[in-house]
N, C-alpha and C. Protein backbone atom coordinates (compact mmCIF):
# COMPACT_ATOMS: atom_id res chain seq x y z
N UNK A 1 0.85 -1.17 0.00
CA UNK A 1 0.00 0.00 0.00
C UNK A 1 0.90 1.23 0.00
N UNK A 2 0.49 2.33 -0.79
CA UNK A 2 1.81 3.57 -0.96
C UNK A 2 1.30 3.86 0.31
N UNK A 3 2.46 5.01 0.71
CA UNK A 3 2.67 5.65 1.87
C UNK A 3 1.98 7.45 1.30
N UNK A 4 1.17 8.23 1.74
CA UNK A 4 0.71 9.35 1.65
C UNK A 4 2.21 9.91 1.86
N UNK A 5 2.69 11.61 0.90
CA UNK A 5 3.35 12.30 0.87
C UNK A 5 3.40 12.59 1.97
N UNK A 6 4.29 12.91 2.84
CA UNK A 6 4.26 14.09 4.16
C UNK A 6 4.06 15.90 3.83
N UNK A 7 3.63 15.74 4.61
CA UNK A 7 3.29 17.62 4.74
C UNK A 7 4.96 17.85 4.53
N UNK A 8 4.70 19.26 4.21
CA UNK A 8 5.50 20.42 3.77
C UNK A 8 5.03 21.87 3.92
N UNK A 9 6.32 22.49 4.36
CA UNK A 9 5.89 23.63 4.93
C UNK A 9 6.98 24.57 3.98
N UNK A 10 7.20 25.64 3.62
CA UNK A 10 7.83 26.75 2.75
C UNK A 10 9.07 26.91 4.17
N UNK A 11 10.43 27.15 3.45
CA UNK A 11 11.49 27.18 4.01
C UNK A 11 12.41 26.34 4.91
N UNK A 12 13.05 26.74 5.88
CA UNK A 12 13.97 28.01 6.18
C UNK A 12 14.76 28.04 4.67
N UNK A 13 14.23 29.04 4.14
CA UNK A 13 15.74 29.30 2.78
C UNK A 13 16.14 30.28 2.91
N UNK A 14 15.69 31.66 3.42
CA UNK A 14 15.86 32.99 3.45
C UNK A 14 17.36 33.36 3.72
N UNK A 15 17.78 32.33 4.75
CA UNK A 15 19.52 33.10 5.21
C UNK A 15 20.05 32.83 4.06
N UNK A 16 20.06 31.48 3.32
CA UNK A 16 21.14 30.92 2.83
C UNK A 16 21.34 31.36 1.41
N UNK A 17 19.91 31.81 0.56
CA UNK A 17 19.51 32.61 -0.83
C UNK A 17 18.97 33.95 -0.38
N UNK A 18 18.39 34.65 -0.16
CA UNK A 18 17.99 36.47 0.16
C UNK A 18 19.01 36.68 1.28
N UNK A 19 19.20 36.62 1.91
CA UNK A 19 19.67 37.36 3.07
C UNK A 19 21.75 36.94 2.49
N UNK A 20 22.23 36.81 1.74
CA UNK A 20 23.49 36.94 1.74
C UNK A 20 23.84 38.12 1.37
N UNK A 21 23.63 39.04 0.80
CA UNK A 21 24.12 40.61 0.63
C UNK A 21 23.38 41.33 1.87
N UNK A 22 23.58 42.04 2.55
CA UNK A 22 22.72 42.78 3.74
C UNK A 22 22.08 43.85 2.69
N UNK A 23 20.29 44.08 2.48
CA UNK A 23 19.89 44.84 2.66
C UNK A 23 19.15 45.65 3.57
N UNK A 24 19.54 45.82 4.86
CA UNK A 24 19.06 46.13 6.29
C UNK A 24 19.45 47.70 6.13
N UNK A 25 19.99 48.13 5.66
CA UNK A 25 20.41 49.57 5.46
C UNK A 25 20.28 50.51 4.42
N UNK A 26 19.26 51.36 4.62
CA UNK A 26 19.01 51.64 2.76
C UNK A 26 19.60 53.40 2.77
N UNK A 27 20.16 54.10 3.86
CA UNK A 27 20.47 55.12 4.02
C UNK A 27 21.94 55.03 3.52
N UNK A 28 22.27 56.47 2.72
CA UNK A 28 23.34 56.58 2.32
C UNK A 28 23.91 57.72 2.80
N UNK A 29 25.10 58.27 3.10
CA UNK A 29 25.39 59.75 3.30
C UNK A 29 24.39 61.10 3.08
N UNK A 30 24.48 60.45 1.62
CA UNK A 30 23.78 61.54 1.04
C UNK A 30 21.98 61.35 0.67
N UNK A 31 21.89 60.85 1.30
CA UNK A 31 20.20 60.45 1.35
C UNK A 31 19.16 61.03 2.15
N UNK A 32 18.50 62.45 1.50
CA UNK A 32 17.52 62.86 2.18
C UNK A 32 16.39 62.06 3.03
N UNK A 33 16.31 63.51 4.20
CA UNK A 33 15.59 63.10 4.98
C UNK A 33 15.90 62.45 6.49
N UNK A 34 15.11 62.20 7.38
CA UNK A 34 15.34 62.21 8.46
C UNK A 34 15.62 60.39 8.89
N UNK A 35 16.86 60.07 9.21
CA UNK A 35 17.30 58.71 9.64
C UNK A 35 16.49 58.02 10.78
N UNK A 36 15.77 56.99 10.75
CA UNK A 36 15.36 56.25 11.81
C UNK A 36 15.48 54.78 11.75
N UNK A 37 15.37 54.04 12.80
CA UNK A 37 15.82 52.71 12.66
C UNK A 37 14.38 52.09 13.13
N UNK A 38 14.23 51.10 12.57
CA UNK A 38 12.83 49.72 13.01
C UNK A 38 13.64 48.85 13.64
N UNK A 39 13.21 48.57 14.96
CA UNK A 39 13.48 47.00 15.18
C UNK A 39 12.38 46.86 15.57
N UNK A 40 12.40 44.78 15.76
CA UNK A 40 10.99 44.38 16.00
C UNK A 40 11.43 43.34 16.17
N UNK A 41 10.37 42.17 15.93
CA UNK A 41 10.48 40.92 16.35
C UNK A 41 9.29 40.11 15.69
N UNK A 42 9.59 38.89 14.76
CA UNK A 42 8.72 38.43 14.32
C UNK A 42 8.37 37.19 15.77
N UNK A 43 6.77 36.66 15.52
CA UNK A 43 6.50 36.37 16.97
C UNK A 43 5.27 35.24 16.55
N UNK A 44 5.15 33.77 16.73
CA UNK A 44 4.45 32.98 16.29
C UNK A 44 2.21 33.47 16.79
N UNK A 45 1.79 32.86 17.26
CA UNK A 45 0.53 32.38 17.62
C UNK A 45 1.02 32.19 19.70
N UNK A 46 2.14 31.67 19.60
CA UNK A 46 2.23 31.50 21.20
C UNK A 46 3.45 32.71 21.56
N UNK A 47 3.49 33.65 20.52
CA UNK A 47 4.33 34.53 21.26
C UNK A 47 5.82 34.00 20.85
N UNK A 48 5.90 33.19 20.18
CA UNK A 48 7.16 32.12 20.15
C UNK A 48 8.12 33.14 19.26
N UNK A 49 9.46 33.46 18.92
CA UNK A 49 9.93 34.05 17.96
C UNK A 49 10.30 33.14 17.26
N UNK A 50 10.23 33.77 15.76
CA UNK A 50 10.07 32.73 14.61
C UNK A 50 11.71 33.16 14.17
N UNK A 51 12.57 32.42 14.17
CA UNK A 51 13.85 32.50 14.08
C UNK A 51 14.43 32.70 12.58
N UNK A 52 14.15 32.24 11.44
CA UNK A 52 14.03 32.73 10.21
C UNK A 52 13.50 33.46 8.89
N UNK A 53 12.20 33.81 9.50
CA UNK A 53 11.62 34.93 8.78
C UNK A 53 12.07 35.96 8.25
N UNK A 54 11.91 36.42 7.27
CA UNK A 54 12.41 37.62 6.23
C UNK A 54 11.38 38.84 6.40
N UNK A 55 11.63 39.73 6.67
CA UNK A 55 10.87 41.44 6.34
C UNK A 55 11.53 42.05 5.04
N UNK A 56 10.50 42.40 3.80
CA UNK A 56 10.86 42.75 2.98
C UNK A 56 10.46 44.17 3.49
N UNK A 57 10.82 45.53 2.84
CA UNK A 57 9.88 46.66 3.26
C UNK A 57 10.06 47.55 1.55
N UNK A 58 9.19 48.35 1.51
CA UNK A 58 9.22 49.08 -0.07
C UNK A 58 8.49 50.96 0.59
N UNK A 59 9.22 51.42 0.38
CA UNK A 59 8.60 52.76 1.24
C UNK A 59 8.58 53.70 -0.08
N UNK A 60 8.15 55.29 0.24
CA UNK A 60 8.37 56.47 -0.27
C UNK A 60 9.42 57.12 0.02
N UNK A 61 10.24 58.17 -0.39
CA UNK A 61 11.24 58.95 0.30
C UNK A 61 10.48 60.11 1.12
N UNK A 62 11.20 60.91 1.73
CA UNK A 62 10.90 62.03 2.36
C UNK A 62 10.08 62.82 1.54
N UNK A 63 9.76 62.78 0.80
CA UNK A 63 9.49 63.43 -0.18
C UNK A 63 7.75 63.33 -0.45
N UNK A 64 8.12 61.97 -0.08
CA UNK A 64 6.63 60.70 -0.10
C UNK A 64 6.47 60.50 -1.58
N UNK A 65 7.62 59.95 -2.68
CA UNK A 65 7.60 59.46 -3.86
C UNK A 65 8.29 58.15 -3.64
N UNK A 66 7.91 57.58 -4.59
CA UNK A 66 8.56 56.04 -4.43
C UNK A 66 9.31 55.68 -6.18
N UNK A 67 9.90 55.08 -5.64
CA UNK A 67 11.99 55.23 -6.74
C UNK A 67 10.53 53.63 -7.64
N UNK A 68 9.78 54.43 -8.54
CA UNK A 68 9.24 53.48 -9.25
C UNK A 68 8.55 54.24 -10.63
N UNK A 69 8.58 53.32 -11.53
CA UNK A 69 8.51 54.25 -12.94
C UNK A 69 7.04 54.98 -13.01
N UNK A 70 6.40 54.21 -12.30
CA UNK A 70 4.59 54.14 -12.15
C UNK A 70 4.26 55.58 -11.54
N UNK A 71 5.36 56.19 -9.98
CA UNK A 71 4.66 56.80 -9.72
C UNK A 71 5.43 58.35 -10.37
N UNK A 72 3.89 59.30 -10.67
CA UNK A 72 4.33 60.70 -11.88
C UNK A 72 4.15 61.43 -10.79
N UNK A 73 4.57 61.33 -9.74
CA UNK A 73 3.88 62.67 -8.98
C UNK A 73 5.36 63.74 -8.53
N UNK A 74 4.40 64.84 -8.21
CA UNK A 74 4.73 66.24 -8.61
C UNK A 74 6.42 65.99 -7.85
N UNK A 75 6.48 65.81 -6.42
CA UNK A 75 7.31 65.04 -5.52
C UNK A 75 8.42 64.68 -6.28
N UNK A 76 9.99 64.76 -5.49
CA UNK A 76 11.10 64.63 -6.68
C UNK A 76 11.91 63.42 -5.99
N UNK A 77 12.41 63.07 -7.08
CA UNK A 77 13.38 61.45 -6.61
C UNK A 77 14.22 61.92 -5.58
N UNK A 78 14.51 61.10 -4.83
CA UNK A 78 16.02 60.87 -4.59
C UNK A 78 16.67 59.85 -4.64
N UNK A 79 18.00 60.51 -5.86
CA UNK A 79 18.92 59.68 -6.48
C UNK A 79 19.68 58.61 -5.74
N UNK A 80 19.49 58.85 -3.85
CA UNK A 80 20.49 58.31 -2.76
C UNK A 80 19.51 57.16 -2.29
N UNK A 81 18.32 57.15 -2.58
CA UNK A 81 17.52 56.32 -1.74
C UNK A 81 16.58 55.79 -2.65
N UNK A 82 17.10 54.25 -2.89
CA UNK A 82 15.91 53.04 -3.46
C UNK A 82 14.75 52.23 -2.82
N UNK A 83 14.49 52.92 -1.58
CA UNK A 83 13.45 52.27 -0.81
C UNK A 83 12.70 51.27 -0.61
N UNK A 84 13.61 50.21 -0.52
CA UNK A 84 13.50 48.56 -0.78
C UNK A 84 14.61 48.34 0.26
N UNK A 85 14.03 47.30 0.97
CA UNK A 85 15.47 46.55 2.11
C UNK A 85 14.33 45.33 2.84
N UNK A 86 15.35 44.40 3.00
CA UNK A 86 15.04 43.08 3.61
C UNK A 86 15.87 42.80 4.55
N UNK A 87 15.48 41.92 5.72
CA UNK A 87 16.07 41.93 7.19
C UNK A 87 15.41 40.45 7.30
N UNK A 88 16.34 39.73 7.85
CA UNK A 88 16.19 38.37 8.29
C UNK A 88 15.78 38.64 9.91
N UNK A 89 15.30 37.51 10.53
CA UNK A 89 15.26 37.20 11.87
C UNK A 89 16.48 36.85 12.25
N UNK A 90 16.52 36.89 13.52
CA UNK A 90 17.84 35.91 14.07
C UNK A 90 17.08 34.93 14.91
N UNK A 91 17.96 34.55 15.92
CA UNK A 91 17.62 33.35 17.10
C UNK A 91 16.10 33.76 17.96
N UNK A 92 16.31 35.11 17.77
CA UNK A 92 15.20 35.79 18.59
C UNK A 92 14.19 36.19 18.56
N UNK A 93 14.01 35.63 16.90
CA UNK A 93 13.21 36.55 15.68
C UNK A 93 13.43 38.16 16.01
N UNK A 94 14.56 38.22 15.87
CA UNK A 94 14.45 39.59 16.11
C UNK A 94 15.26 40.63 14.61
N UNK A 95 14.92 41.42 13.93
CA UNK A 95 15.25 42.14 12.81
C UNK A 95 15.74 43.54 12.87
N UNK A 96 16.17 44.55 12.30
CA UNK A 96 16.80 45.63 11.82
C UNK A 96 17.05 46.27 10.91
N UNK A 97 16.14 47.30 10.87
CA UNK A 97 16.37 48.24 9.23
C UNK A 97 16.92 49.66 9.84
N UNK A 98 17.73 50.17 8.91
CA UNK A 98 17.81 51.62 8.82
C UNK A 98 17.23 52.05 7.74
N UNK A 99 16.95 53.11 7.83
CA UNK A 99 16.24 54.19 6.57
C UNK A 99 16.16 55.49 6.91
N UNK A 100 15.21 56.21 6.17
CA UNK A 100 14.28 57.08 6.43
C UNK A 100 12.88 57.39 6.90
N UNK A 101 12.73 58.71 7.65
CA UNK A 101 11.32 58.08 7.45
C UNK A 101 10.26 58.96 6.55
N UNK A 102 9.41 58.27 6.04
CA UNK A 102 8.65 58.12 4.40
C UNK A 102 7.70 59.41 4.66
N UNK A 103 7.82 60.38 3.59
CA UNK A 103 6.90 61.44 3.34
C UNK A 103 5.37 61.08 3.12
N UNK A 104 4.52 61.65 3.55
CA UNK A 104 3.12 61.38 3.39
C UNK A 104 3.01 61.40 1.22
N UNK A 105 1.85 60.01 1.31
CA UNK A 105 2.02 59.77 -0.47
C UNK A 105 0.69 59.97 -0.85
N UNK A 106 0.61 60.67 -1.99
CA UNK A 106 -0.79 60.84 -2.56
C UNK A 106 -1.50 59.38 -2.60
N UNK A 107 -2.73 59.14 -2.52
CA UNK A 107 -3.23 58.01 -2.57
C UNK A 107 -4.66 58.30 -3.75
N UNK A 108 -5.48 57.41 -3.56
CA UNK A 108 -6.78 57.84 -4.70
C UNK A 108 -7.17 58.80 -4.53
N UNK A 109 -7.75 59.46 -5.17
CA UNK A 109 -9.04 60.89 -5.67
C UNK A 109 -7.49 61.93 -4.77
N UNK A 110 -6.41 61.75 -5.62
CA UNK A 110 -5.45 62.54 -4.32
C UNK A 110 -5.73 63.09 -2.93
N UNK A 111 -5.85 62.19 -2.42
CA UNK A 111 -5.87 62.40 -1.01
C UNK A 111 -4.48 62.08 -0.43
N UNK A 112 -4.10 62.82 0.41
CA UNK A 112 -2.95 62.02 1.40
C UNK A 112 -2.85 60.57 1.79
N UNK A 113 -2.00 59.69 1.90
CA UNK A 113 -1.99 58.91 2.67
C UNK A 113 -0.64 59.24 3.90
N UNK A 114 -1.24 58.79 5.51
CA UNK A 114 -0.09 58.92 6.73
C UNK A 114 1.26 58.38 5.73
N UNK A 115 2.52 58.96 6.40
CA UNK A 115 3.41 58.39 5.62
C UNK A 115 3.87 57.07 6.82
N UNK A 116 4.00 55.80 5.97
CA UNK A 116 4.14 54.49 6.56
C UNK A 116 4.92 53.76 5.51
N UNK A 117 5.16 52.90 6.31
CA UNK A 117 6.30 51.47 5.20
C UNK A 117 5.82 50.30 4.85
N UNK A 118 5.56 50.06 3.50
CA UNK A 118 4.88 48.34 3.57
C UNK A 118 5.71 47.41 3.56
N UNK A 119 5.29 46.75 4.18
CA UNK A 119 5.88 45.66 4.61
C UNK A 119 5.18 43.98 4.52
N UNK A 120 6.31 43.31 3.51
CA UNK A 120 6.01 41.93 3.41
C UNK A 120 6.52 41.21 4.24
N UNK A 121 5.79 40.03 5.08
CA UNK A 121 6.81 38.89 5.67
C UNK A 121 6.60 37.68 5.16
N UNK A 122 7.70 36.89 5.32
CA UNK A 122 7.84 35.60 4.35
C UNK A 122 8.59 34.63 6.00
N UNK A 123 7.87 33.32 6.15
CA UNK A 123 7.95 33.01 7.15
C UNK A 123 7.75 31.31 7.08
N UNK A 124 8.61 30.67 7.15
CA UNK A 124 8.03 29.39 7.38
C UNK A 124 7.43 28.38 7.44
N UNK A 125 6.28 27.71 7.24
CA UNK A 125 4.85 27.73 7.31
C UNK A 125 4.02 28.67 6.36
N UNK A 126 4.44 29.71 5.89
CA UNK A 126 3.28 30.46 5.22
C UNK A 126 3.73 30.05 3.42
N UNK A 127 2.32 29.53 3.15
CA UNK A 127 2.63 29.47 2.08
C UNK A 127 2.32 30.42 0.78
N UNK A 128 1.69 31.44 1.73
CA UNK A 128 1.69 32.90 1.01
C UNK A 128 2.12 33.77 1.70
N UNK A 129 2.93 35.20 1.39
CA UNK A 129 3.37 35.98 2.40
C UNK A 129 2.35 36.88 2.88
N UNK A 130 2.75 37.49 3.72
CA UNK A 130 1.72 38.63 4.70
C UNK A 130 1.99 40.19 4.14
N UNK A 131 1.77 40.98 3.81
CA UNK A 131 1.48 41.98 3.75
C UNK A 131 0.91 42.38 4.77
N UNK A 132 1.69 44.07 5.18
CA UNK A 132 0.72 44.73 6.28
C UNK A 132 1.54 46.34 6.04
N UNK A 133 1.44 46.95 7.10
CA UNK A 133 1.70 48.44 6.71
C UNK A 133 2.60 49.04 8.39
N UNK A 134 3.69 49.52 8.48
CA UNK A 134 4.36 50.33 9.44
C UNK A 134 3.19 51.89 9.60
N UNK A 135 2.93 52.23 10.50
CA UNK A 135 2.51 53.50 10.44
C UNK A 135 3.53 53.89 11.74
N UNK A 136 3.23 55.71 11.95
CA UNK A 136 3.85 56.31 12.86
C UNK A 136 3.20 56.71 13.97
N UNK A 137 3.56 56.92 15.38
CA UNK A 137 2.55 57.58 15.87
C UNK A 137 2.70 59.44 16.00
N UNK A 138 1.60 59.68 16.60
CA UNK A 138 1.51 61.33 16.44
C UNK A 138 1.73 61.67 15.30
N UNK A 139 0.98 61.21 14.04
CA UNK A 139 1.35 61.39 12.75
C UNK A 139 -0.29 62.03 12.63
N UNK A 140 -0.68 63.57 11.95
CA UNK A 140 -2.28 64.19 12.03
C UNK A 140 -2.97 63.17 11.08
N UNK A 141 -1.99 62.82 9.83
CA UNK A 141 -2.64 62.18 8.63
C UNK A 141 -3.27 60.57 9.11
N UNK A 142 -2.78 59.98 10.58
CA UNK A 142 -3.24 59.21 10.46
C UNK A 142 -4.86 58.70 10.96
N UNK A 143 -5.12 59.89 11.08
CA UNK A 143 -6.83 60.29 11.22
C UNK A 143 -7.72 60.00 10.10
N UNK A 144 -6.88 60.15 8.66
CA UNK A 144 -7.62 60.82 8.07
C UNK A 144 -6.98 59.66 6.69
N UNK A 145 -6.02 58.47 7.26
CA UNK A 145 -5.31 57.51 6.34
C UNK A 145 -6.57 56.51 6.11
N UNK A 146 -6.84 56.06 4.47
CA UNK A 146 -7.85 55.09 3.71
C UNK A 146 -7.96 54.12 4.79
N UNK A 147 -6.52 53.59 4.49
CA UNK A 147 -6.21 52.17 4.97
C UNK A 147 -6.29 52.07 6.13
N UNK A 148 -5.66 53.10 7.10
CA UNK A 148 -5.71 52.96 9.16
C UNK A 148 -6.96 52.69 8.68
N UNK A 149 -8.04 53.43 8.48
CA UNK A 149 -9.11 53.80 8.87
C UNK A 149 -9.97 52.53 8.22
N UNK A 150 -9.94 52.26 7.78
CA UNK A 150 -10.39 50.75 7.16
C UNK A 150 -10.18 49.91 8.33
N UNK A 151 -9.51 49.78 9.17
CA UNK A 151 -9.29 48.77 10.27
C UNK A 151 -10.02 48.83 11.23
N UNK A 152 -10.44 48.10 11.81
CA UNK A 152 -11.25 48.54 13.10
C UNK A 152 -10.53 48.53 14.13
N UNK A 153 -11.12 49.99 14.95
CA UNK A 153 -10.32 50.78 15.52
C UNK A 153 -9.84 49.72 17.08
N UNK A 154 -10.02 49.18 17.05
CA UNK A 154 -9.22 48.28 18.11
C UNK A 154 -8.33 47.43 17.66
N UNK A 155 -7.63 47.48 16.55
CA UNK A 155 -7.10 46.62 16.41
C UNK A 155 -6.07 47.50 15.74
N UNK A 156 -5.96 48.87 15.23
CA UNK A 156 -4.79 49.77 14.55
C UNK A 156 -3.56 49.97 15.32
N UNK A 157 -3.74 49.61 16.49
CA UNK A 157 -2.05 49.87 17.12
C UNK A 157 -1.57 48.88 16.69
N UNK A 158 -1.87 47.60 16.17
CA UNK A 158 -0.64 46.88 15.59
C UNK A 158 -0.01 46.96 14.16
N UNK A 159 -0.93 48.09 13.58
CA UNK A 159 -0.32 48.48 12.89
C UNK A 159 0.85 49.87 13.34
N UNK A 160 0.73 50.79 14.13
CA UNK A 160 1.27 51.85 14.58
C UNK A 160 2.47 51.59 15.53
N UNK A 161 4.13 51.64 14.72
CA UNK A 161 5.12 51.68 15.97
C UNK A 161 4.72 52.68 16.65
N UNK A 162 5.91 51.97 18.06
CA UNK A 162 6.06 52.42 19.05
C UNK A 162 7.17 53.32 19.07
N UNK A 163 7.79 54.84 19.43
CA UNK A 163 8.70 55.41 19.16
C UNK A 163 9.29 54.65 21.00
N UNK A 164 11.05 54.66 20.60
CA UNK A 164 11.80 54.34 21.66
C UNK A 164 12.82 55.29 21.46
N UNK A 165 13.18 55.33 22.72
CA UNK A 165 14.44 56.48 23.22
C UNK A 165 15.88 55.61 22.94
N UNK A 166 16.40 56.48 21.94
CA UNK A 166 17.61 55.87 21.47
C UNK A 166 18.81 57.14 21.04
N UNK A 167 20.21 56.54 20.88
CA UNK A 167 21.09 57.85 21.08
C UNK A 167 21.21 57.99 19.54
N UNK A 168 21.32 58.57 18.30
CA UNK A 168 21.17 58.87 17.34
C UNK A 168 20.02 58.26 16.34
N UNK A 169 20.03 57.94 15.63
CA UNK A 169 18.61 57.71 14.83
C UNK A 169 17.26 57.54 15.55
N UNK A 170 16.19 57.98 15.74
CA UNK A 170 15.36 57.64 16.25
C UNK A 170 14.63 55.93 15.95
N UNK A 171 14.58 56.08 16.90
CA UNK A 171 14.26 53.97 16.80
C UNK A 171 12.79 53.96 17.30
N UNK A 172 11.84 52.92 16.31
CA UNK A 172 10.38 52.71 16.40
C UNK A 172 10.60 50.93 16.30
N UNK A 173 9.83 50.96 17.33
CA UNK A 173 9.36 48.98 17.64
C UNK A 173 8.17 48.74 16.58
N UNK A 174 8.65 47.85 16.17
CA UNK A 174 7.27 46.98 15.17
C UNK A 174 6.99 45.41 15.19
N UNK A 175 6.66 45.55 16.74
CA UNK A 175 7.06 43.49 16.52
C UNK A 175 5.46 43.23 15.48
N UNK A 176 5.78 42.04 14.96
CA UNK A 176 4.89 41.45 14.18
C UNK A 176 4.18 40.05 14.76
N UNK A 177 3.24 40.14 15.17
CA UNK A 177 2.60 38.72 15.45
C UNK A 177 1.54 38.03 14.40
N UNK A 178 1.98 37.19 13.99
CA UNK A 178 1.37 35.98 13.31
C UNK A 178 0.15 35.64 13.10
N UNK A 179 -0.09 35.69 14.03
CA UNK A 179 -1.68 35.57 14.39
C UNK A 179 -1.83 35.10 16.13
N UNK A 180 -3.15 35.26 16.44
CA UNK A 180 -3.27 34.90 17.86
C UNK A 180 -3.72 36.27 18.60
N UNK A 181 -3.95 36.76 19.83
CA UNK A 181 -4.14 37.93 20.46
C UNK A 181 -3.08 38.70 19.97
N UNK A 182 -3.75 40.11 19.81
CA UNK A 182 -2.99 40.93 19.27
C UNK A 182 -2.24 40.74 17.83
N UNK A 183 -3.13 40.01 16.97
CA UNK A 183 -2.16 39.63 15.57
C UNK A 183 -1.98 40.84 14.59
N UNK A 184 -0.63 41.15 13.97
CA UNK A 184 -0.88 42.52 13.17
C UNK A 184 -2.24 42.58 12.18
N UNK A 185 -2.20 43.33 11.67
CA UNK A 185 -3.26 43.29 10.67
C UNK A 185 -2.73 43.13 9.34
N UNK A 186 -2.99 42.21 8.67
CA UNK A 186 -2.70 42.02 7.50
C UNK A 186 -3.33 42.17 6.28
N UNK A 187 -3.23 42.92 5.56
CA UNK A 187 -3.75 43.03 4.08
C UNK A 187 -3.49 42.37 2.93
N UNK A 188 -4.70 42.36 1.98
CA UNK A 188 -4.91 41.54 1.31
C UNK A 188 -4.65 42.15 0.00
N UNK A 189 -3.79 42.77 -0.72
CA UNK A 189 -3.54 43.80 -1.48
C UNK A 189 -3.44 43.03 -2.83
């Protein structure tokens, strides 16, 4: 009698193919705008840290334009900043980006959107990735953001870092949970 296939789950591949060039740093000397750092922590269903997970992120510049042929808006490049970077977990699930942080971006019927970072995670077990969104806090636009506001309102602080006291770049917490109490919110884009 055959034996049924065993389950299969997507990865760990991330260290050994994406993560060999570091893109954790997308700031250059000369790269407008104001420097801040994300850390976080990817974090299972029991709180568990997921030790190989990947954070892709794709932002706007200061400017709130994004280094892409698509977008025409009035807003001007900068030549220093490609706003794309990926960050592995470690032992701790724990991750690290430097950047900037992202100018508010026109969105439909031009309206503002808060300026925030999207963010993909690619994780283990998932056999599709997660999409979700960094926002800021004490940001006015995020009153008045499509997408916050699409969420129900008990559940938007996991989208919204936390600002932390740090000695040069300003540093914002974004742990990510999986699912379970308190799971980020994830979009379906």
């Amino acid at each position: 009698m055959a034996q049924p296939t065993s389950s299969q789950t997507v990865g760990p591949f991330f260290s050994c193919a994406l993560l060999r060039d570091p893109l954790n740093d997308l700031v250059r000397p000369e790269t407008r705008g104001e420097r801040i750092t994300i850390v976080g922590r990817v974090l299972d269903g029991d709180g568990v840290a997921v030790p190989d997970a990947m954070i892709e992120i794709w932002q706007a510049n200061a400017d709130g334009r994004y280094r892409h042929p698509e977008d025409k808006q009035e807003a001007r490049l900068d030549p220093a900043f490609e706003g794309f970077g990926r960050a592995g977990t470690d032992a701790n699930g724990a991750f690290r980006l430097s950047t900037i942080k992202p100018g508010a971006v026109t969105g439909r019927g031009a309206k503002l959107q808060a300026p925030h970072i999207n963010v993909t995670v690619f994780a283990r077990g998932l056999l599709n990735h997660l999409n979700t969104r960094i926002y800021f806090p004490d940001e006015a636009l995020n009153a008045t953001d499509e997408w916050l506001q699409a969420v129900d309102a008990a559940r938007r602080h996991t989208l919204i870092a936390k600002s932390e006291a740090a000695a040069g770049a300003r540093v914002f917490r974004f742990d990510i949970m999986l699912q379970g109490k308190d799971e980020t919110v994830f979009f379906d884009f």
